[in-house]
PDB file of N, CA and C in Angstrom:
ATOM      1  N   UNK A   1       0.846  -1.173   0.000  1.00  0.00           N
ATOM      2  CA  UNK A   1       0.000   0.000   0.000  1.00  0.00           C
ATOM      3  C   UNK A   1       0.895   1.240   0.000  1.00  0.00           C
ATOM      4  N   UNK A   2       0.472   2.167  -0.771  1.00  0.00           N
ATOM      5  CA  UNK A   2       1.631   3.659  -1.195  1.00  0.00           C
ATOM      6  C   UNK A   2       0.732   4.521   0.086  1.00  0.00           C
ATOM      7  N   UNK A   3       1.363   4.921   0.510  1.00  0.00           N
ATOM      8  CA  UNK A   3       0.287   6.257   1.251  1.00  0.00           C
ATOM      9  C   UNK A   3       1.097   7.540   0.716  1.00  0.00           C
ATOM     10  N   UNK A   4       0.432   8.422   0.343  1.00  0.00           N
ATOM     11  CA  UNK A   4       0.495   9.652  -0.505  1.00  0.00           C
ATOM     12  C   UNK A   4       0.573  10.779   1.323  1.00  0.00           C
ATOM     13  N   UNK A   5       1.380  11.254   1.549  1.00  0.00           N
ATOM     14  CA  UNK A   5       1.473  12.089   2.868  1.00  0.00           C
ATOM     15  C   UNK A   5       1.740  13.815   1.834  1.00  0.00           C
ATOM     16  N   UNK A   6       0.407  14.396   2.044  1.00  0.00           N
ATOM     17  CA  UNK A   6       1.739  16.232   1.603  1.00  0.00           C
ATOM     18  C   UNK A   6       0.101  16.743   2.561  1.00  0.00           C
ATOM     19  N   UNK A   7       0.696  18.473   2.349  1.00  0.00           N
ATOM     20  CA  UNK A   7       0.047  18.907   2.623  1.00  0.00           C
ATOM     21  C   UNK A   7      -1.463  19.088   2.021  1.00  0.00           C
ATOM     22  N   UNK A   8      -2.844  19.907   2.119  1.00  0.00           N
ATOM     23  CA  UNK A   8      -3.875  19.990   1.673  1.00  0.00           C
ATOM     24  C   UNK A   8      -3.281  20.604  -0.007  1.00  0.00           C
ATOM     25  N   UNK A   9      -4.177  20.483  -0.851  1.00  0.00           N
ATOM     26  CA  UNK A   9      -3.565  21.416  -2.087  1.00  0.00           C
ATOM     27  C   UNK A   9      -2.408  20.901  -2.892  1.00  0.00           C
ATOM     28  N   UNK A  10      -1.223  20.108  -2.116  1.00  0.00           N
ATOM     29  CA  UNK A  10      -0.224  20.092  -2.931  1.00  0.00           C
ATOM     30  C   UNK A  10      -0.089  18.738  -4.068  1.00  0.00           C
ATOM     31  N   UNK A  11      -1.680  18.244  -4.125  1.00  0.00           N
ATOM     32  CA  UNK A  11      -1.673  17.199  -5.395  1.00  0.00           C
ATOM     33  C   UNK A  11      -1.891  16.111  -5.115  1.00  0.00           C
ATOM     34  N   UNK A  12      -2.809  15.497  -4.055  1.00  0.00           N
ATOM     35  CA  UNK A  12      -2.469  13.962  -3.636  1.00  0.00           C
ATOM     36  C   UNK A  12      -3.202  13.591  -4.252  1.00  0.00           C
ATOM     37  N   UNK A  13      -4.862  13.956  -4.594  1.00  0.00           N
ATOM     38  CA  UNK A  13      -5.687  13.604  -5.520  1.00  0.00           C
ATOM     39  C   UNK A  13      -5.706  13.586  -6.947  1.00  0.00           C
ATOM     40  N   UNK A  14      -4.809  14.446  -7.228  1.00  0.00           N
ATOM     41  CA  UNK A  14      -4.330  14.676  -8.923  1.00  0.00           C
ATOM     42  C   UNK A  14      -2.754  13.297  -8.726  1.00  0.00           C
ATOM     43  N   UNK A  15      -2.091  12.601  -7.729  1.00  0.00           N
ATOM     44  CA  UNK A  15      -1.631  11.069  -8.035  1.00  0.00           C
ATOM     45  C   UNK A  15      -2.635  10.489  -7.916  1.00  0.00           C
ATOM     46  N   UNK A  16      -3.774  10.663  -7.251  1.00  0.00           N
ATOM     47  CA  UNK A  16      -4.515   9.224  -7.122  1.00  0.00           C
ATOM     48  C   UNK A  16      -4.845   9.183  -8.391  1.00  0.00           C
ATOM     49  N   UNK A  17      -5.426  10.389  -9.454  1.00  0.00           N
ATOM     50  CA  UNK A  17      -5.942   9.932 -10.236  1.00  0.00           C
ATOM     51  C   UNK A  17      -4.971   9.571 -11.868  1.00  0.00           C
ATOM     52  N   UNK A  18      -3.396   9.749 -11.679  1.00  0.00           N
ATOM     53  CA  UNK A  18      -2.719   9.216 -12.238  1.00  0.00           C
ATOM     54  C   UNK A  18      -2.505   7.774 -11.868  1.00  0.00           C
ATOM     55  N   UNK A  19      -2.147   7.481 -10.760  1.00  0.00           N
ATOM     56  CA  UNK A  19      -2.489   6.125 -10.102  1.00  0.00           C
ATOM     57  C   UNK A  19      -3.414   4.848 -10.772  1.00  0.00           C
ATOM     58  N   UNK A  20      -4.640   5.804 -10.669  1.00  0.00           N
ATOM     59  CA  UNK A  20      -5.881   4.892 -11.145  1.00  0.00           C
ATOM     60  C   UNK A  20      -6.241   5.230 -12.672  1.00  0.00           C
ATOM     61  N   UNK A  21      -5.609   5.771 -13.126  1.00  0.00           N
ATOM     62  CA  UNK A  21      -5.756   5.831 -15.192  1.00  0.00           C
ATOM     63  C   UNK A  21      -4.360   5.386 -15.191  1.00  0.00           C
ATOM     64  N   UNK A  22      -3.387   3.738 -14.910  1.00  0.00           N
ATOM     65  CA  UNK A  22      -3.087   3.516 -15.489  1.00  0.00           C
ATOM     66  C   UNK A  22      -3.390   2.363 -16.213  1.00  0.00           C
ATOM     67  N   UNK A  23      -4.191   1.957 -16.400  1.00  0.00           N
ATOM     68  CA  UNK A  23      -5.037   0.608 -17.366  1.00  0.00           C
ATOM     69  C   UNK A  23      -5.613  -0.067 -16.473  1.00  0.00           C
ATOM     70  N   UNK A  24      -5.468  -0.837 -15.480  1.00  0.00           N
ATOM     71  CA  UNK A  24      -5.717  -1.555 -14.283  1.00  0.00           C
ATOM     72  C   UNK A  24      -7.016  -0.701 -13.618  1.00  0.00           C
ATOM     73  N   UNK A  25      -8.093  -1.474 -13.032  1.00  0.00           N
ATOM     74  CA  UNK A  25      -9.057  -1.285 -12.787  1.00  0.00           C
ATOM     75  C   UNK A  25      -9.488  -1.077 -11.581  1.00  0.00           C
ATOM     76  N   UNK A  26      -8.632   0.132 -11.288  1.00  0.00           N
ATOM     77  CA  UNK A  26      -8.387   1.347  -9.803  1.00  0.00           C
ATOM     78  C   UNK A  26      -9.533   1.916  -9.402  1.00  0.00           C
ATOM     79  N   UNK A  27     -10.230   2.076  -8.458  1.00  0.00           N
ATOM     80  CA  UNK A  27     -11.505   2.833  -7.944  1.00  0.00           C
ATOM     81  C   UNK A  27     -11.057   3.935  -6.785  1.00  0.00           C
ATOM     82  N   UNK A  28     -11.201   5.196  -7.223  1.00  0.00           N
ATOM     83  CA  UNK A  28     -11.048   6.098  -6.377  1.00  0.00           C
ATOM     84  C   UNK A  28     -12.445   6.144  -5.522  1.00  0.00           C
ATOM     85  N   UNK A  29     -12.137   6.280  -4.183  1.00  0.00           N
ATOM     86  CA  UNK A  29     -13.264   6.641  -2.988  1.00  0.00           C
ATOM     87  C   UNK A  29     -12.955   7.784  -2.581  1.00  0.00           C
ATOM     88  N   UNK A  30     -14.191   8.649  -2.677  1.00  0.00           N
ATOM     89  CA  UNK A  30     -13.716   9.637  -1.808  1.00  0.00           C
ATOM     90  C   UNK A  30     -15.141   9.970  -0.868  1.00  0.00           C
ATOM     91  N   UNK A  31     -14.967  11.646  -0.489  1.00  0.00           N
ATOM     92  CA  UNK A  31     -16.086  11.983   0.561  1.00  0.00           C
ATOM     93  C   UNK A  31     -17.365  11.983   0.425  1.00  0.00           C
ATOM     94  N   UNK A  32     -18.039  12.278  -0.711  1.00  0.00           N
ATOM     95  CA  UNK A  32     -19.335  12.587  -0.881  1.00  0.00           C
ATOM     96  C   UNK A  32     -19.368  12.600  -2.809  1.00  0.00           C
ATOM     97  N   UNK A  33     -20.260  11.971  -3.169  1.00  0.00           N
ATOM     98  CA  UNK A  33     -20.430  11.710  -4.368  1.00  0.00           C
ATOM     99  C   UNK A  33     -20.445  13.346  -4.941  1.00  0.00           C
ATOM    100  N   UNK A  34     -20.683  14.483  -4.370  1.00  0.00           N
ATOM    101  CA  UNK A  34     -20.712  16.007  -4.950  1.00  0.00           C
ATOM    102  C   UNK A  34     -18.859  15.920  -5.274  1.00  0.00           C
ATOM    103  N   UNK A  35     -18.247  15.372  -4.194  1.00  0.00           N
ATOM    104  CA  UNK A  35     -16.623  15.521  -4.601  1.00  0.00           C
ATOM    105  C   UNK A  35     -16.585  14.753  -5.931  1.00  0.00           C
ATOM    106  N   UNK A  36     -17.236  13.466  -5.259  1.00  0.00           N
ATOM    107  CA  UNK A  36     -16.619  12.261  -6.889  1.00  0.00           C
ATOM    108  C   UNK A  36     -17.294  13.025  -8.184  1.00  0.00           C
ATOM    109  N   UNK A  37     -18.494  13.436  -8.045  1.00  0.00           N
ATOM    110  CA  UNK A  37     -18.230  14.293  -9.337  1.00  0.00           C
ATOM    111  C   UNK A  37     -17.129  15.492  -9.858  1.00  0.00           C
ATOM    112  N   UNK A  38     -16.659  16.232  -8.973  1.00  0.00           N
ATOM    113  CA  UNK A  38     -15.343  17.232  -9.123  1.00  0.00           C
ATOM    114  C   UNK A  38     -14.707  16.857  -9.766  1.00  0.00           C
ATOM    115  N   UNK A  39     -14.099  15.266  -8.875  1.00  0.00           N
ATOM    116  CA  UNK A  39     -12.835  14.297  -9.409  1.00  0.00           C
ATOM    117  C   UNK A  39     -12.953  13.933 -10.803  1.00  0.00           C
ATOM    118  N   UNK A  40     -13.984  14.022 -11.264  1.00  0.00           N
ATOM    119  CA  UNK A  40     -14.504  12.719 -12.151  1.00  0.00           C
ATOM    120  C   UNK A  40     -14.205  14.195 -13.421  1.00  0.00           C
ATOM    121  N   UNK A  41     -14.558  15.204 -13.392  1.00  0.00           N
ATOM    122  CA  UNK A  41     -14.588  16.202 -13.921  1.00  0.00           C
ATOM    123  C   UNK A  41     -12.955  16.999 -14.451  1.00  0.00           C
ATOM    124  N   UNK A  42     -12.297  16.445 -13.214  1.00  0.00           N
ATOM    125  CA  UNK A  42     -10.807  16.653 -13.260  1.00  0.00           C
ATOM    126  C   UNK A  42     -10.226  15.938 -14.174  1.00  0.00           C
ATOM    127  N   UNK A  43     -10.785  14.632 -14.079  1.00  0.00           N
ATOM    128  CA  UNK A  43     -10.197  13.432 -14.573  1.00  0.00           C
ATOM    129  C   UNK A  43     -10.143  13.499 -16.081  1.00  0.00           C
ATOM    130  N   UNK A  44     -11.797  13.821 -16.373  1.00  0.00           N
ATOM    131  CA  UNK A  44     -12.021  14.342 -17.802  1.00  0.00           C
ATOM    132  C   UNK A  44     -11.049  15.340 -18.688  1.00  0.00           C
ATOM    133  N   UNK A  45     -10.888  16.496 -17.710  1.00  0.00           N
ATOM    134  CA  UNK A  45     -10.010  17.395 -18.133  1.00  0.00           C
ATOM    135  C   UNK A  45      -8.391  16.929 -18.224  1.00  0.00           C
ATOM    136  N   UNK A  46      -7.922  16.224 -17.456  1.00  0.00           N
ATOM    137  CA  UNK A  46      -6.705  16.017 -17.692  1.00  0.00           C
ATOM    138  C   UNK A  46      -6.729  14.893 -18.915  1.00  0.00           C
ATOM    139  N   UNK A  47      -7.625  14.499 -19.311  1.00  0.00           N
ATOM    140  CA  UNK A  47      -7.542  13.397 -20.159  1.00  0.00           C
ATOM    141  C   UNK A  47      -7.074  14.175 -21.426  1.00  0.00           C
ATOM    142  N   UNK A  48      -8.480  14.799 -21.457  1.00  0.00           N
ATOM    143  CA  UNK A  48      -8.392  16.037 -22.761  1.00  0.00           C
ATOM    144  C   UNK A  48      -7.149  16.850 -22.825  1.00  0.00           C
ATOM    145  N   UNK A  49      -6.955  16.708 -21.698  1.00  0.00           N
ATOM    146  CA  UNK A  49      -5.265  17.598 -21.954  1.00  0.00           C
ATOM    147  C   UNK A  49      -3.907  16.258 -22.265  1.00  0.00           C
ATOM    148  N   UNK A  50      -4.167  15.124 -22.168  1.00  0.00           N
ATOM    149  CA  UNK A  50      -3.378  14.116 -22.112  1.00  0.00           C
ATOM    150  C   UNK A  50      -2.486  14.293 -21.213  1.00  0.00           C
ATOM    151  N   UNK A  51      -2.737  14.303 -19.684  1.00  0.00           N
ATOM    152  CA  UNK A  51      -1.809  14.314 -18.915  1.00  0.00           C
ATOM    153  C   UNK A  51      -2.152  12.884 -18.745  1.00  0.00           C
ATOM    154  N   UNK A  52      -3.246  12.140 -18.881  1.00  0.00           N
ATOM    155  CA  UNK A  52      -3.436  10.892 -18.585  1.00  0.00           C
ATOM    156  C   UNK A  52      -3.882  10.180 -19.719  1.00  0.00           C
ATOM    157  N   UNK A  53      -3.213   8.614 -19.677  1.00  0.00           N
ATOM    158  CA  UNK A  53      -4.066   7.963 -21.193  1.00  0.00           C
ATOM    159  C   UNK A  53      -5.440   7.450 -21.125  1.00  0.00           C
ATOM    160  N   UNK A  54      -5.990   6.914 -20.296  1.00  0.00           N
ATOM    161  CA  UNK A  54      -6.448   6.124 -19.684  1.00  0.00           C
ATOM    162  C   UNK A  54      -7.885   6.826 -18.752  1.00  0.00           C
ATOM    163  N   UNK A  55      -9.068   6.383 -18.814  1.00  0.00           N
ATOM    164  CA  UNK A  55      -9.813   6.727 -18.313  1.00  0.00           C
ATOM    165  C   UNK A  55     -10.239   5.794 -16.968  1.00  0.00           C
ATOM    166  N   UNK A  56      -9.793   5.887 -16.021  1.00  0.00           N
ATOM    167  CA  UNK A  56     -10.206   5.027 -14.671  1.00  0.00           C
ATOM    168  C   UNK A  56     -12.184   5.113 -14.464  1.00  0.00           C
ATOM    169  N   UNK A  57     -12.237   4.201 -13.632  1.00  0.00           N
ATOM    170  CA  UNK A  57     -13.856   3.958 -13.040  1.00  0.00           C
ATOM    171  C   UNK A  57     -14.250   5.593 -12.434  1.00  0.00           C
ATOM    172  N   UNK A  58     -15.496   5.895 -12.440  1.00  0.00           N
ATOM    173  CA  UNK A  58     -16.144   6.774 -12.254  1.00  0.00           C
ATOM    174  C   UNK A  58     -15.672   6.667 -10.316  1.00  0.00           C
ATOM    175  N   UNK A  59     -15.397   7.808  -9.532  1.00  0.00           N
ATOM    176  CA  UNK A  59     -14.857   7.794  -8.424  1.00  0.00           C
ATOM    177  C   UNK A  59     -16.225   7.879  -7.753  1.00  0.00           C
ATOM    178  N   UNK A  60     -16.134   7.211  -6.535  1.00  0.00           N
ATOM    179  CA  UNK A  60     -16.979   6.641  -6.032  1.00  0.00           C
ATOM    180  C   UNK A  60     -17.234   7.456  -4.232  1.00  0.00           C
ATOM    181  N   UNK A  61     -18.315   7.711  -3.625  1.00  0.00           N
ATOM    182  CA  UNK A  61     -18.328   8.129  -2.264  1.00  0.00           C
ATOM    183  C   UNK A  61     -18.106   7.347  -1.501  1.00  0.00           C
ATOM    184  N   UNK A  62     -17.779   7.735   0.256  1.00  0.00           N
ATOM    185  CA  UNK A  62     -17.449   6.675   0.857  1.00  0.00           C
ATOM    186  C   UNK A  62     -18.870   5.936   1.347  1.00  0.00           C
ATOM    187  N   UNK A  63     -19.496   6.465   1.379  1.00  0.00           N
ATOM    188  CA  UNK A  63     -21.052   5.993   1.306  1.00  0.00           C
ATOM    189  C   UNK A  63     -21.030   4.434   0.684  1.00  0.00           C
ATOM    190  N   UNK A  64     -20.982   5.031  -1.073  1.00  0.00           N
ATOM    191  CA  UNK A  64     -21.098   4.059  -2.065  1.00  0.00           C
ATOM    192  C   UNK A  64     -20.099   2.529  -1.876  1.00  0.00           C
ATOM    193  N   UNK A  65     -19.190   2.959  -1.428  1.00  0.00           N
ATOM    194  CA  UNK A  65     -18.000   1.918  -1.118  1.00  0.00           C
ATOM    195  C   UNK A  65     -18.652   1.206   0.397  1.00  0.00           C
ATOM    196  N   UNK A  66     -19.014   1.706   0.935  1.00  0.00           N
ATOM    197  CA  UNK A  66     -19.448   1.127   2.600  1.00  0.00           C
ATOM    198  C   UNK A  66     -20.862  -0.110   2.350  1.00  0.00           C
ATOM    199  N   UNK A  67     -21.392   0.732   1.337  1.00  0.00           N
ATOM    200  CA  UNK A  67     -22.717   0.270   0.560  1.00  0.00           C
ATOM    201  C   UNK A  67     -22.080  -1.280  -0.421  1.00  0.00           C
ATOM    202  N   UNK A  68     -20.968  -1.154  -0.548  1.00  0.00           N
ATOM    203  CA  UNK A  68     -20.725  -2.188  -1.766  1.00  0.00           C
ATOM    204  C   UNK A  68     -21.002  -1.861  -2.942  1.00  0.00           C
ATOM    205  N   UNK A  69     -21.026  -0.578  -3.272  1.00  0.00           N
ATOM    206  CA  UNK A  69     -22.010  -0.113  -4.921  1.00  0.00           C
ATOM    207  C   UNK A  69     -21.053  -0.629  -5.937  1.00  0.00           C
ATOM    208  N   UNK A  70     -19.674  -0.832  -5.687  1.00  0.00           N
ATOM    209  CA  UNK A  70     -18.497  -1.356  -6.934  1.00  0.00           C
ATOM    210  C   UNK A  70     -18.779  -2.585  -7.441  1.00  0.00           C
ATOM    211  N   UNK A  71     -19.381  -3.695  -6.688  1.00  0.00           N
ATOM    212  CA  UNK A  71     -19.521  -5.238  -6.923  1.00  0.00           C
ATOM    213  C   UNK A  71     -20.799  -4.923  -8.914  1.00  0.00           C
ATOM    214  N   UNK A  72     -19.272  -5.800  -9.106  1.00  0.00           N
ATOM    215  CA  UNK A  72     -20.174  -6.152 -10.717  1.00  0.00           C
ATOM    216  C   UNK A  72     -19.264  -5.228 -11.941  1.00  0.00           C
ATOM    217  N   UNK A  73     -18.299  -4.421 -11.542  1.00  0.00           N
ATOM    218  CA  UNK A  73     -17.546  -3.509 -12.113  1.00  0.00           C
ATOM    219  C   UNK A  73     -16.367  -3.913 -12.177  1.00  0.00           C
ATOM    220  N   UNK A  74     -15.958  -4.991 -11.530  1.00  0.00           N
ATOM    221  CA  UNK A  74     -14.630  -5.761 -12.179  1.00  0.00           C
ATOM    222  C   UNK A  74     -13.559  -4.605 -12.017  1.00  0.00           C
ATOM    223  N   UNK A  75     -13.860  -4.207 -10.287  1.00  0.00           N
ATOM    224  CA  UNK A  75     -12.495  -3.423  -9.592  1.00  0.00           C
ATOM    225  C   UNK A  75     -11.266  -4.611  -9.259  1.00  0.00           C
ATOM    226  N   UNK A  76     -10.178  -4.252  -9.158  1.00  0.00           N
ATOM    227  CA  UNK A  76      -9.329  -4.457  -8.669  1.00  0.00           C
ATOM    228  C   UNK A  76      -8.476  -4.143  -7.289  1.00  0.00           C
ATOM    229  N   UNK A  77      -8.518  -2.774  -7.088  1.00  0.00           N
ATOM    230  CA  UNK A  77      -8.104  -2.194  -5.747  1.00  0.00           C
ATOM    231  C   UNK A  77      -8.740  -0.181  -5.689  1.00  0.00           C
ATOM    232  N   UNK A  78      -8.668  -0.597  -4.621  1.00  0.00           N
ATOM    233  CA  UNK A  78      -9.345   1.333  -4.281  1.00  0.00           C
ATOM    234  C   UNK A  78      -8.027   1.854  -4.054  1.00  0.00           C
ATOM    235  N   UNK A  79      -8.308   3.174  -4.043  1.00  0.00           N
ATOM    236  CA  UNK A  79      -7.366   4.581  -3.834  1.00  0.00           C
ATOM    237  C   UNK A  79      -8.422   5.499  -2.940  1.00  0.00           C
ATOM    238  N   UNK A  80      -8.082   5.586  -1.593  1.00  0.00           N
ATOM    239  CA  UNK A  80      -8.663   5.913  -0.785  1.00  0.00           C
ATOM    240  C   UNK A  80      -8.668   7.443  -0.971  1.00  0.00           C
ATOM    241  N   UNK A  81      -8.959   8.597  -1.173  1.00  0.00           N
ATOM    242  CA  UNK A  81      -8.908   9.547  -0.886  1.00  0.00           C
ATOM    243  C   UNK A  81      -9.427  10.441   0.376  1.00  0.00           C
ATOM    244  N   UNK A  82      -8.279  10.873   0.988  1.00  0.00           N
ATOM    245  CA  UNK A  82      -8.514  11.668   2.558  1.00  0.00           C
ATOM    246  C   UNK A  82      -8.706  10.266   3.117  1.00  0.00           C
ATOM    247  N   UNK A  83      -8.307   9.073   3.548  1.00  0.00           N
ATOM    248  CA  UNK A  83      -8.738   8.674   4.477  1.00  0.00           C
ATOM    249  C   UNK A  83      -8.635   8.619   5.681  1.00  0.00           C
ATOM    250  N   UNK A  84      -8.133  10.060   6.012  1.00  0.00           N
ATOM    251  CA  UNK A  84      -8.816  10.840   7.411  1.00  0.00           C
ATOM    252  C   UNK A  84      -9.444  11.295   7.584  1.00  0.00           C
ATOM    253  N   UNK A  85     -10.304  11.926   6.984  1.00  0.00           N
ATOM    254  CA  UNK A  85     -11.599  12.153   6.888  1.00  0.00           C
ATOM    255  C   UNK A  85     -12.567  10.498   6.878  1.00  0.00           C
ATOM    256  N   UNK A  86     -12.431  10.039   5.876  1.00  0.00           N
ATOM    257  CA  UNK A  86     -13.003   8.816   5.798  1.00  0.00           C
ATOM    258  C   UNK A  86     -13.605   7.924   7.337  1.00  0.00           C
ATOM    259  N   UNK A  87     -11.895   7.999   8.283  1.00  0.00           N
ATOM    260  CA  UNK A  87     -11.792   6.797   9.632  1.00  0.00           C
ATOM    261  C   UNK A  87     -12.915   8.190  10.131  1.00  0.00           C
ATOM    262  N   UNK A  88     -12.984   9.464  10.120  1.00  0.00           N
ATOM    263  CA  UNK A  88     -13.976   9.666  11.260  1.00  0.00           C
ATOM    264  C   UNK A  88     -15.318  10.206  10.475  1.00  0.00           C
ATOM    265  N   UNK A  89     -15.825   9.480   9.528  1.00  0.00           N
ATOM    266  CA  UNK A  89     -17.158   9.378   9.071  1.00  0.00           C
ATOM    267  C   UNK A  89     -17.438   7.741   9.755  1.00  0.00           C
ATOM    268  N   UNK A  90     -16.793   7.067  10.266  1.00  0.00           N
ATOM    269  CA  UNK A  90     -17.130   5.523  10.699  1.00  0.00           C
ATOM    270  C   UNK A  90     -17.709   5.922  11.989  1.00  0.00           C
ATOM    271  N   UNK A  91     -17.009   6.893  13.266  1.00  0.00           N
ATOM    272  CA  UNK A  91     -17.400   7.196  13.999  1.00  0.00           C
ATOM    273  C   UNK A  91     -17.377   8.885  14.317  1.00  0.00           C
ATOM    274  N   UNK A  92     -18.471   9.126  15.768  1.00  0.00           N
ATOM    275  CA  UNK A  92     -17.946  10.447  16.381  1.00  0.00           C
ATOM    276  C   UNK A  92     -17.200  10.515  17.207  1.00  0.00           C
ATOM    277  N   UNK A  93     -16.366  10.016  17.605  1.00  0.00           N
ATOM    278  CA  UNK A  93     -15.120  10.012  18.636  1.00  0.00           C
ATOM    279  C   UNK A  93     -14.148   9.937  18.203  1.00  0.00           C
ATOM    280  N   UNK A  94     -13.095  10.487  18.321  1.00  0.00           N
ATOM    281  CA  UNK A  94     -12.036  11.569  17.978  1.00  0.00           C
ATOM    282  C   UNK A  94     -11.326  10.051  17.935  1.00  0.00           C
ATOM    283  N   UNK A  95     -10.671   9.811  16.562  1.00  0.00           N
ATOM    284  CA  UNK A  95      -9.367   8.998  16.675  1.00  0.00           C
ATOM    285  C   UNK A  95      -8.019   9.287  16.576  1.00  0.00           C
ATOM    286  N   UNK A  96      -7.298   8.903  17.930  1.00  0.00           N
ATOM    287  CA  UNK A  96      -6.158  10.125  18.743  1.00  0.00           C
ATOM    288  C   UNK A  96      -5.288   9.233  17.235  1.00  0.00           C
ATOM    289  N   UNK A  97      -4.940   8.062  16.746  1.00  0.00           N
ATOM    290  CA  UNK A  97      -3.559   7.670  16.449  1.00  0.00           C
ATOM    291  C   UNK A  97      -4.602   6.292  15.044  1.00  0.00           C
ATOM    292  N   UNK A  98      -3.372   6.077  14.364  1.00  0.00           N
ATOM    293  CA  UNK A  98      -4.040   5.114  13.503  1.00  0.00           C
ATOM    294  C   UNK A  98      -2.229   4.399  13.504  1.00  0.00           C
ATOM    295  N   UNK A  99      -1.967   2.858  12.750  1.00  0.00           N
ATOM    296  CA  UNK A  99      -1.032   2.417  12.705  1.00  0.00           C
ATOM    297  C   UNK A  99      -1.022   2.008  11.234  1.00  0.00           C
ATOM    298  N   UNK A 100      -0.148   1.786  10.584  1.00  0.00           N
ATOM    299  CA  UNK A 100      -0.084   1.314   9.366  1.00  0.00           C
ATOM    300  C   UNK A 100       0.698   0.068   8.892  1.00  0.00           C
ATOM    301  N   UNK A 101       0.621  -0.782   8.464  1.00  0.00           N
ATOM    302  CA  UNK A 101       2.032  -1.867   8.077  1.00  0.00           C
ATOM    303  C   UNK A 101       2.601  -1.283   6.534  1.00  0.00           C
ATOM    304  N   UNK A 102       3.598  -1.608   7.059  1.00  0.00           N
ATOM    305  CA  UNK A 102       4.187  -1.383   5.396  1.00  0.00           C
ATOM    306  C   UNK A 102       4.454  -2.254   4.970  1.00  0.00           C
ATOM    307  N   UNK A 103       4.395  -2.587   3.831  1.00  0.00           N
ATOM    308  CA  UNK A 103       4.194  -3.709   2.745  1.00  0.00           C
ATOM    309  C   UNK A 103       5.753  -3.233   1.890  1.00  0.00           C
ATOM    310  N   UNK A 104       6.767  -4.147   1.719  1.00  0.00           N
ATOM    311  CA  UNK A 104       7.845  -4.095   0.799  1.00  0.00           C
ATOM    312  C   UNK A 104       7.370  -4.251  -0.459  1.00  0.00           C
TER     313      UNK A 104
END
């Protein structure tokens, strides 16, 4: 698993969505289907500009993903977007620390 660390603004969502347009059948999640349309809009535009070849799956809310809405779309792996935001849409209580494994 890559985890993408920068600040707000400085592009983590413009890799995810190089990430997931490279042929392979990547599903971006993000906050609210009003974002996944943004993304999805971005995505378009960079296409048209050929910063990307490749058109990835329509990006998805975390709703839609919690819901299972991907089954039948022949995903492969998600690209989580913000998933700090994400861990505290699961609950309302403040999560002080999260741990990660790293995968070689």
């Amino acid at each position: 698993m890559k985890i993408i660390y920068k600040p707000r603004g400085a592009g983590k969502t413009t890799e995810l969505i190089k990430i997931a347009s490279n042929g392979e059948h990547k599903q971006i999640v993000c906050r609210t289907s009003s974002v996944a349309d943004q993304i999805w809009q971005t995505i378009l535009k960079m296409k048209e500009d050929d910063e990307i070849k490749c058109l990835p799956p329509k990006p998805i809310s975390y709703l839609q993903f919690l819901n299972k809405e991907y089954r039948g779309k022949n995903i492969e792996s998600f690209l989580i977007d913000d998933v700090d935001i994400f861990l505290h849409c699961l609950t309302d209580i403040r999560i002080e620390a999260i741990s990660v494994t790293k995968n070689d």
